[in-house]
PDB file of N, CA and C in Angstrom:
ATOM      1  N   UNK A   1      50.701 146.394  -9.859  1.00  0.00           N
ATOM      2  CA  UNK A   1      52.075 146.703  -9.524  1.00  0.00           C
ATOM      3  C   UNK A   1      52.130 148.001  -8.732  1.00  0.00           C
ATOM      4  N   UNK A   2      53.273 147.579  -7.899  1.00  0.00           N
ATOM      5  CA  UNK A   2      53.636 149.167  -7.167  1.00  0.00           C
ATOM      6  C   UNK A   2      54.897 149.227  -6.534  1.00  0.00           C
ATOM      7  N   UNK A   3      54.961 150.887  -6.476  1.00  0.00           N
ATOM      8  CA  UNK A   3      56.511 150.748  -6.028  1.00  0.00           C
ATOM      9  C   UNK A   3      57.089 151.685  -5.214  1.00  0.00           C
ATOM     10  N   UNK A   4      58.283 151.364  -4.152  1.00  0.00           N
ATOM     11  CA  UNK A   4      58.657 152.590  -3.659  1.00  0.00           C
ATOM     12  C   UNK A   4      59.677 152.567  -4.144  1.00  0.00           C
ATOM     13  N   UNK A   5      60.196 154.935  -3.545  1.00  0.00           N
ATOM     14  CA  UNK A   5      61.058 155.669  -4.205  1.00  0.00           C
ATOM     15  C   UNK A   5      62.349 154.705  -3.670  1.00  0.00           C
ATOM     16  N   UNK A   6      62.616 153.631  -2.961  1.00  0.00           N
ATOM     17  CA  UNK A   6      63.849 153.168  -2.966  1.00  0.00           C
ATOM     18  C   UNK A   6      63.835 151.244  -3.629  1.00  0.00           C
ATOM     19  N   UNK A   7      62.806 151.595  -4.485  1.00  0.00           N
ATOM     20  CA  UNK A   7      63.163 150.424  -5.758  1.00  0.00           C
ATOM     21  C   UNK A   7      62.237 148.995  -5.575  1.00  0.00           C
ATOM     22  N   UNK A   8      61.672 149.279  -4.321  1.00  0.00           N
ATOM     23  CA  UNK A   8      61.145 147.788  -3.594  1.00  0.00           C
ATOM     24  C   UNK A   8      59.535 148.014  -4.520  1.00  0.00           C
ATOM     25  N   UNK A   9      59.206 146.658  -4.960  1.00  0.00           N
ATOM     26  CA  UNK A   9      58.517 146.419  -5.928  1.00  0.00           C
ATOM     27  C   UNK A   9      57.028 145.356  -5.366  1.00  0.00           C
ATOM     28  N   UNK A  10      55.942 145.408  -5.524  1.00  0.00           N
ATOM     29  CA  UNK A  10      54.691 144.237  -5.260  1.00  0.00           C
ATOM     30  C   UNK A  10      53.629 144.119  -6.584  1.00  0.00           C
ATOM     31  N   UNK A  11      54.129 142.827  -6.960  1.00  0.00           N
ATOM     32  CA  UNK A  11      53.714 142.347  -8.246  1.00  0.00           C
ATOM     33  C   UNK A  11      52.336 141.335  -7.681  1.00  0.00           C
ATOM     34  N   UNK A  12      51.990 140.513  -8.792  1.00  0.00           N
ATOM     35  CA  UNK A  12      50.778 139.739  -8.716  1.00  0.00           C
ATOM     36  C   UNK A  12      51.315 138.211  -7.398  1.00  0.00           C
ATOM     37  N   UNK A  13      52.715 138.483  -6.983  1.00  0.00           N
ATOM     38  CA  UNK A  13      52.851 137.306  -5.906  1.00  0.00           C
ATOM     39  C   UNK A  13      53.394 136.308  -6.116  1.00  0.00           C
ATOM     40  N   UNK A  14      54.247 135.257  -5.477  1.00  0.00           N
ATOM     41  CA  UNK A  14      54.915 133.906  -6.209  1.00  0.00           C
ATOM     42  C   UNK A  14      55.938 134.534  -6.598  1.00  0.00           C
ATOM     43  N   UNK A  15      56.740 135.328  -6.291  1.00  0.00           N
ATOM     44  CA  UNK A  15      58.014 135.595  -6.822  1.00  0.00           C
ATOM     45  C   UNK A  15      58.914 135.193  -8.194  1.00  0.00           C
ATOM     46  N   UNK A  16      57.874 135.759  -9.175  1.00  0.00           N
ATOM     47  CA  UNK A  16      58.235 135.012 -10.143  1.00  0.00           C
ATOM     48  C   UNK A  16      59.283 135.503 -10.975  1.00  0.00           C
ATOM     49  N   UNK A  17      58.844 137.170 -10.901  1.00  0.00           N
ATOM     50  CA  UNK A  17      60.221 138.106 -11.261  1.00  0.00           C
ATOM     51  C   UNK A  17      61.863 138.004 -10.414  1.00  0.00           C
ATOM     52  N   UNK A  18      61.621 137.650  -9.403  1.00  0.00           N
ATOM     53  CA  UNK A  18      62.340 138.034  -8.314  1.00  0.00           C
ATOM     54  C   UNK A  18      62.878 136.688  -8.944  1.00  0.00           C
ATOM     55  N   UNK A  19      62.569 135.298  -9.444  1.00  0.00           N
ATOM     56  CA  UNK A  19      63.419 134.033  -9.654  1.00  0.00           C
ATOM     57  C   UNK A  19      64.288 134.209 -11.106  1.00  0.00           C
ATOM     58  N   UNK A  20      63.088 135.357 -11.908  1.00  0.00           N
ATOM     59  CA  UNK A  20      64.049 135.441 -13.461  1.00  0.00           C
ATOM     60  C   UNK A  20      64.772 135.815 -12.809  1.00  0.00           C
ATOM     61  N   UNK A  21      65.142 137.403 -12.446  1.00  0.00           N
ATOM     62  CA  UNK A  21      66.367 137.895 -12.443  1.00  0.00           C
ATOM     63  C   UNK A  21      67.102 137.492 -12.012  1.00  0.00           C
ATOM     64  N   UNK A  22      66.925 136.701 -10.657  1.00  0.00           N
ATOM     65  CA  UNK A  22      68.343 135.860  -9.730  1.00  0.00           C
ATOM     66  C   UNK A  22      68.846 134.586 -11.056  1.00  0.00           C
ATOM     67  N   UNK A  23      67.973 134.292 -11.936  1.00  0.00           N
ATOM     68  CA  UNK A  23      68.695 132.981 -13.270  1.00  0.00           C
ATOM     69  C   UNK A  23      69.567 133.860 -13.712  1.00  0.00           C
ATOM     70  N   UNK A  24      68.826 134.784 -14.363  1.00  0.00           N
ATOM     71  CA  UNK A  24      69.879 135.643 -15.187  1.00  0.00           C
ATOM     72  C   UNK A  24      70.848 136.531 -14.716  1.00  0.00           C
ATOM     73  N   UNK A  25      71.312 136.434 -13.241  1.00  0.00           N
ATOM     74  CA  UNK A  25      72.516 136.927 -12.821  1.00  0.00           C
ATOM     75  C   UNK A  25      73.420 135.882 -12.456  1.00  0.00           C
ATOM     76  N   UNK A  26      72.619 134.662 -12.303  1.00  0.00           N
ATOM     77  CA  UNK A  26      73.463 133.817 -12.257  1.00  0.00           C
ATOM     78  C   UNK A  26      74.143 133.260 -13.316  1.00  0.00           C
ATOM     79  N   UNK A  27      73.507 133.131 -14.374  1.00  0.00           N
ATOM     80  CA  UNK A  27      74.214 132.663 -15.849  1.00  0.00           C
ATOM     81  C   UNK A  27      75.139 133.658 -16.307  1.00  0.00           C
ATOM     82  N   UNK A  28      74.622 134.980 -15.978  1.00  0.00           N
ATOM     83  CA  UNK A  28      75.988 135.918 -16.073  1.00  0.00           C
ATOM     84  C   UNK A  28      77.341 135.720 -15.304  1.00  0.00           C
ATOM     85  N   UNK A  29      76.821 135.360 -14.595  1.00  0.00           N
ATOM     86  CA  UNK A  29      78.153 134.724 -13.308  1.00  0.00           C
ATOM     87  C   UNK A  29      78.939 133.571 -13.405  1.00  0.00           C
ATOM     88  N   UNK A  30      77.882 133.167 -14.413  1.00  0.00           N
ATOM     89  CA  UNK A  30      78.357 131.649 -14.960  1.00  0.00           C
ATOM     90  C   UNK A  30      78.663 130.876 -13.904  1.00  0.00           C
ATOM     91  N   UNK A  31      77.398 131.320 -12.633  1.00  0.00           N
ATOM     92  CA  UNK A  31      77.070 129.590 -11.778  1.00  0.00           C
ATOM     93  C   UNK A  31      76.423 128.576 -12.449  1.00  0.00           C
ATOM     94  N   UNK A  32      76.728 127.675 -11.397  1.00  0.00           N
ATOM     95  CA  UNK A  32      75.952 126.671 -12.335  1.00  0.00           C
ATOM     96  C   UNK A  32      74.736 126.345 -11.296  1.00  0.00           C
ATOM     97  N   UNK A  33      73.997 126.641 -10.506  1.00  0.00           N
ATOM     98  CA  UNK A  33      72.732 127.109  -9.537  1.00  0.00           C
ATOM     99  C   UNK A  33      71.755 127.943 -10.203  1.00  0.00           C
ATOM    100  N   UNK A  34      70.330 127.434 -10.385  1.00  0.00           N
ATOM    101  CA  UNK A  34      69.141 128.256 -10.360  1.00  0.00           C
ATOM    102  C   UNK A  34      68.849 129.722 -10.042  1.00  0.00           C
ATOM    103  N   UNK A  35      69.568 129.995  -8.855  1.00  0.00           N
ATOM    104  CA  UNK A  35      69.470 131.167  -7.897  1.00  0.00           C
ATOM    105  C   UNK A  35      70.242 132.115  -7.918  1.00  0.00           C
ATOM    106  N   UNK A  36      70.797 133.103  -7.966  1.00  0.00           N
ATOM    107  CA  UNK A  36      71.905 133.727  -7.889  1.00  0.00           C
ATOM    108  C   UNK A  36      71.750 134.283  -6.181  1.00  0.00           C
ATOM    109  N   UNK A  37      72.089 134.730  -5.284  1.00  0.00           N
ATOM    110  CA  UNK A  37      72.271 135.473  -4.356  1.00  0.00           C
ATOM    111  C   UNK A  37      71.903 136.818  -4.091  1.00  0.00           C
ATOM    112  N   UNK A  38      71.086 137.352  -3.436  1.00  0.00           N
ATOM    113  CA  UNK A  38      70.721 138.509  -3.601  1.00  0.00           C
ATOM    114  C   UNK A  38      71.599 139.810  -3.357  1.00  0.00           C
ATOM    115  N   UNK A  39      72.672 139.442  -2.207  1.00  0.00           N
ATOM    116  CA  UNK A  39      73.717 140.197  -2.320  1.00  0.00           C
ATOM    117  C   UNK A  39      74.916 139.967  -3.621  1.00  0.00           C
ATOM    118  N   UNK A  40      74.981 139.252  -4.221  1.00  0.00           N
ATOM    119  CA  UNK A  40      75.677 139.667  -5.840  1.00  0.00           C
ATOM    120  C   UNK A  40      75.111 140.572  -6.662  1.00  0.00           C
ATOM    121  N   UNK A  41      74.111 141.005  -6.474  1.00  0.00           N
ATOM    122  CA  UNK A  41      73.373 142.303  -7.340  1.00  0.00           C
ATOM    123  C   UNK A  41      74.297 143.628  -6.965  1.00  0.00           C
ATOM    124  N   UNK A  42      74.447 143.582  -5.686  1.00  0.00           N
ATOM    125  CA  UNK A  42      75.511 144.742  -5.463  1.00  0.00           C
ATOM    126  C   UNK A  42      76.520 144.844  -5.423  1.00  0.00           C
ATOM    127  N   UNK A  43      77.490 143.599  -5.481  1.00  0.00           N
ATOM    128  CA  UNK A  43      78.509 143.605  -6.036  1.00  0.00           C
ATOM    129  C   UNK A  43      78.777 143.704  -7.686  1.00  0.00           C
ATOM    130  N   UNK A  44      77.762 144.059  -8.422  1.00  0.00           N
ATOM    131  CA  UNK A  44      77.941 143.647  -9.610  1.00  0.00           C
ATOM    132  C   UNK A  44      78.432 145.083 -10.389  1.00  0.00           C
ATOM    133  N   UNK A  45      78.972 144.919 -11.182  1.00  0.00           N
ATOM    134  CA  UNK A  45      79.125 146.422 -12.153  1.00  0.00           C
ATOM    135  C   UNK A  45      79.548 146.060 -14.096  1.00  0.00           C
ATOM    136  N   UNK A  46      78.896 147.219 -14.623  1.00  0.00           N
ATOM    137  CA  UNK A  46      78.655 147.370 -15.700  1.00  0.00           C
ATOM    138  C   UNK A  46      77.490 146.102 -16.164  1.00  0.00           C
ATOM    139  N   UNK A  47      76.531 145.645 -15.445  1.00  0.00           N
ATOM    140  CA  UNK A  47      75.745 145.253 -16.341  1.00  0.00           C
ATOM    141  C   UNK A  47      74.214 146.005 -16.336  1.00  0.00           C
ATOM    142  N   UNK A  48      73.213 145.574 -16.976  1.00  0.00           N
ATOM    143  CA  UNK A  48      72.321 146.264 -17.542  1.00  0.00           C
ATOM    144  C   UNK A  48      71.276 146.950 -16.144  1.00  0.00           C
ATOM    145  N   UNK A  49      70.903 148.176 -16.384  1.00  0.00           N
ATOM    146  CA  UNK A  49      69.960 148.759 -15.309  1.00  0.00           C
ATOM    147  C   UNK A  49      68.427 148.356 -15.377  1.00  0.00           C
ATOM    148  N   UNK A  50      68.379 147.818 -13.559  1.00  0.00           N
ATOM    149  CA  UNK A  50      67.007 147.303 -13.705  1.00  0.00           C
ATOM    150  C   UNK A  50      65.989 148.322 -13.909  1.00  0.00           C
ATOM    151  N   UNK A  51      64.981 148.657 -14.994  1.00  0.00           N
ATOM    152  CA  UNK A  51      64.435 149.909 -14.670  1.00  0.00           C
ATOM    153  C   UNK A  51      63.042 149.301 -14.974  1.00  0.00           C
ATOM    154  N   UNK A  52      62.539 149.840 -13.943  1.00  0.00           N
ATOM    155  CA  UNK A  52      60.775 149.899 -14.529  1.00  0.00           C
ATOM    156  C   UNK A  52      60.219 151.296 -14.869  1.00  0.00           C
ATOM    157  N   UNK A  53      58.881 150.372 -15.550  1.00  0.00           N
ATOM    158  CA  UNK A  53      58.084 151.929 -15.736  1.00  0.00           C
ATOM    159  C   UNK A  53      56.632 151.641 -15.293  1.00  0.00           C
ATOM    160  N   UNK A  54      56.165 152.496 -14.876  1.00  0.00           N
ATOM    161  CA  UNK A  54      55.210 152.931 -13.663  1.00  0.00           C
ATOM    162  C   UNK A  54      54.430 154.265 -14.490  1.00  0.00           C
ATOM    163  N   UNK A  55      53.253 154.170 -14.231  1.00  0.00           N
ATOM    164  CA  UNK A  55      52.519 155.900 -13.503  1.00  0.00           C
ATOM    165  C   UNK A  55      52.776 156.037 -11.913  1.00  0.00           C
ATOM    166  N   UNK A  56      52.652 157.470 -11.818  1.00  0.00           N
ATOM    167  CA  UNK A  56      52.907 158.219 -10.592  1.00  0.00           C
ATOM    168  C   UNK A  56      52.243 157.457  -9.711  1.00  0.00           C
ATOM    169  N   UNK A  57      50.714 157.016 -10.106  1.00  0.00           N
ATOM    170  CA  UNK A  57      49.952 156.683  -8.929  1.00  0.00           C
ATOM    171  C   UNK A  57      50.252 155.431  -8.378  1.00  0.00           C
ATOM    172  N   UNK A  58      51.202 154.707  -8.888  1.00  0.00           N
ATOM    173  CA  UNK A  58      51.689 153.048  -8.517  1.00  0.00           C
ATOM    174  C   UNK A  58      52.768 153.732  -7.959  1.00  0.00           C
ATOM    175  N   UNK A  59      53.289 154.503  -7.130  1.00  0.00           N
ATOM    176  CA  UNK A  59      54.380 154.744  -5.930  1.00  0.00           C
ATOM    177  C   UNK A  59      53.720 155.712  -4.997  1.00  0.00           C
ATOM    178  N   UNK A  60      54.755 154.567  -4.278  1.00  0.00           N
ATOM    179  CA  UNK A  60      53.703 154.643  -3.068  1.00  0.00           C
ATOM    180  C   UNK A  60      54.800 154.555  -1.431  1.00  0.00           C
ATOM    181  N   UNK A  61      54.215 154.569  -0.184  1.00  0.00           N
ATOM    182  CA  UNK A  61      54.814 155.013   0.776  1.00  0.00           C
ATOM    183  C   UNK A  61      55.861 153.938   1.077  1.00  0.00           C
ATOM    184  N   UNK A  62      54.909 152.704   0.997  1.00  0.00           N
ATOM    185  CA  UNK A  62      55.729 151.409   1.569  1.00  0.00           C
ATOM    186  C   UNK A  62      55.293 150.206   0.988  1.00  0.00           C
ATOM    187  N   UNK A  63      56.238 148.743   0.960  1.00  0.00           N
ATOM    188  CA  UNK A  63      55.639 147.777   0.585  1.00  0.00           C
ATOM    189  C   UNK A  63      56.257 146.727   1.212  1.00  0.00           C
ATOM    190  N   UNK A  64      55.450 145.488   1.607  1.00  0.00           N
ATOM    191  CA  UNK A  64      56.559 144.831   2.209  1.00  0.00           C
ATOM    192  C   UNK A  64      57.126 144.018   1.729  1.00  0.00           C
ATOM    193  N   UNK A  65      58.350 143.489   2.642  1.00  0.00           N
ATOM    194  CA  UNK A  65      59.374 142.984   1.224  1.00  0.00           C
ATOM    195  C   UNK A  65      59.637 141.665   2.163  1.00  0.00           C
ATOM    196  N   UNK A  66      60.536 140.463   1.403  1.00  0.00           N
ATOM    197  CA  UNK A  66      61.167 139.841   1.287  1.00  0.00           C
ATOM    198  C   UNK A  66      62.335 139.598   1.079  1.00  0.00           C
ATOM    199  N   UNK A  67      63.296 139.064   2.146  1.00  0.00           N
ATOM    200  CA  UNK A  67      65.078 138.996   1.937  1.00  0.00           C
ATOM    201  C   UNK A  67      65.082 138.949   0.114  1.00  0.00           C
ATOM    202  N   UNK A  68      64.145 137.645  -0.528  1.00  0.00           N
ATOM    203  CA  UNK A  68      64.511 137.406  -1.828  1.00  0.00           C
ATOM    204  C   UNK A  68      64.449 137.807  -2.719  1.00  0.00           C
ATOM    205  N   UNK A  69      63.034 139.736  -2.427  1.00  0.00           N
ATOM    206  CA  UNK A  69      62.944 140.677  -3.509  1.00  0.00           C
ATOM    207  C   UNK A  69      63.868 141.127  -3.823  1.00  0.00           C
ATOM    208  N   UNK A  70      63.963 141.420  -5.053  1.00  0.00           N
ATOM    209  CA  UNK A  70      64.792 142.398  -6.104  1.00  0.00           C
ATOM    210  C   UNK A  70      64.407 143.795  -6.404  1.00  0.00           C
ATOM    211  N   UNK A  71      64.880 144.511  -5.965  1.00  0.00           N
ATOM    212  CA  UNK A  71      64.341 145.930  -5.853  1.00  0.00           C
ATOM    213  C   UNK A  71      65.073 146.822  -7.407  1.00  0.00           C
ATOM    214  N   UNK A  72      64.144 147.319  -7.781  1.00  0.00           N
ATOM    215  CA  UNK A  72      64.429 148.347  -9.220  1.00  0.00           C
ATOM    216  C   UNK A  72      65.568 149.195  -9.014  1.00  0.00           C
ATOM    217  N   UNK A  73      66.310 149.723  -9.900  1.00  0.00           N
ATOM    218  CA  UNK A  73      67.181 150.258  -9.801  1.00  0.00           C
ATOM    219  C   UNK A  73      67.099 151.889  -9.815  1.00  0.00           C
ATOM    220  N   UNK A  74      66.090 152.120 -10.905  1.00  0.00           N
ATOM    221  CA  UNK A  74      65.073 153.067 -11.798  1.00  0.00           C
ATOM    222  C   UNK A  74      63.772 153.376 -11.867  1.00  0.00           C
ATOM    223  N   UNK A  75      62.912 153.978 -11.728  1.00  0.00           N
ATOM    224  CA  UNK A  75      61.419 154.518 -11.653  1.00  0.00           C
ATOM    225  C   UNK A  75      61.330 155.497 -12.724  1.00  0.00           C
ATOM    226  N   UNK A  76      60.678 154.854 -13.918  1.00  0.00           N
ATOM    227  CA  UNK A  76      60.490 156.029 -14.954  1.00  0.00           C
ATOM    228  C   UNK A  76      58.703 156.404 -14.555  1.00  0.00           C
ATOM    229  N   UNK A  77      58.195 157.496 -14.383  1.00  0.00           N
ATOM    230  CA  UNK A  77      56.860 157.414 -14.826  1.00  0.00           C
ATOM    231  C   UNK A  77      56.557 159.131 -15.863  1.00  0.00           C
ATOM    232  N   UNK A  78      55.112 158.926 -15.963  1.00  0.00           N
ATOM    233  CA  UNK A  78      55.015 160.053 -16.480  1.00  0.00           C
ATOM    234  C   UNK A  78      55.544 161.483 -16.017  1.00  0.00           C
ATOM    235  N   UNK A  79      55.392 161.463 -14.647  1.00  0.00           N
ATOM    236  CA  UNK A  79      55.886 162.280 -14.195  1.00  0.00           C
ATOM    237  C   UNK A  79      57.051 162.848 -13.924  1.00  0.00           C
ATOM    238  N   UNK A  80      57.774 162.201 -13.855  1.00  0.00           N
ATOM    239  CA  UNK A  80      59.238 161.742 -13.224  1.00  0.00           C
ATOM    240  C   UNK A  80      60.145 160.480 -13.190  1.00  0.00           C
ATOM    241  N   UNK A  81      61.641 160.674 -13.203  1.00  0.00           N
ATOM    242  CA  UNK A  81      62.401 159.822 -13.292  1.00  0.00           C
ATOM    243  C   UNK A  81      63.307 159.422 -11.646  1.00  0.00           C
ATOM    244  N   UNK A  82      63.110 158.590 -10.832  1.00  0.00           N
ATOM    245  CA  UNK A  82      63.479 158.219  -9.898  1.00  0.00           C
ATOM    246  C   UNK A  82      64.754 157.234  -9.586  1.00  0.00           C
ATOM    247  N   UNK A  83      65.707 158.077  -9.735  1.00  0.00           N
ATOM    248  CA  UNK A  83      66.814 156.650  -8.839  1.00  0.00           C
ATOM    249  C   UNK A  83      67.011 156.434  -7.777  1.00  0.00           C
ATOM    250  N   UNK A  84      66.700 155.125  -8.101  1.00  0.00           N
ATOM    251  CA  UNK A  84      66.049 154.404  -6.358  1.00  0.00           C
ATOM    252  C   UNK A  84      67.178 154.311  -5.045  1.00  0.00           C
ATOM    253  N   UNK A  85      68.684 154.588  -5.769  1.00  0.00           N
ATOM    254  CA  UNK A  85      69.503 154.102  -4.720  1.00  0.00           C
ATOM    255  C   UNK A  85      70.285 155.647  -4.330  1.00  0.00           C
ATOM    256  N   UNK A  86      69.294 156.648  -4.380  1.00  0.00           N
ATOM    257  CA  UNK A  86      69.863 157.982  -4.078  1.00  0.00           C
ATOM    258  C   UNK A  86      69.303 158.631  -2.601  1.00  0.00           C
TER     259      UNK A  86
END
């Protein structure tokens, strides 16, 4: 895993995280679709903060992304606490 300071995330591949979370914003939404939309994440308010946790040495400059990644909200590591959308 790794991550940059603005939330964008590279896991083991197959987007497998990136499909939970779009279910489970969608059942919050109470669609009735697999997928939720990746722009409804930012329309959304008061629900739970995506946060990961990391060591320092898993952030990093850049990663490349995908329209369908889901980017962290939060960066806890030993070192430091990072909010990604600042």
């Amino acid at each position: 895993m790794a991550f940059t300071r603005d939330g964008a995330r590279l896991g083991y591949g197959g987007g497998f995280y990136d499909k939970l979370l779009m279910k489970q914003l969608a059942i919050r939404l109470g669609e009735q679709t697999t997928l939720a939309k990746p722009l409804v994440m930012a329309r959304m308010t008061q629900q739970p903060a995506l946060v990961a946790a990391a060591f320092a040495l898993q952030i990093v400059e850049r990663i490349p992304q995908e329209a369908t990644d889901v980017k962290v909200e939060w960066i806890i590591t030993e070192q430091e606490t990072i909010n990604c959308s600042a």
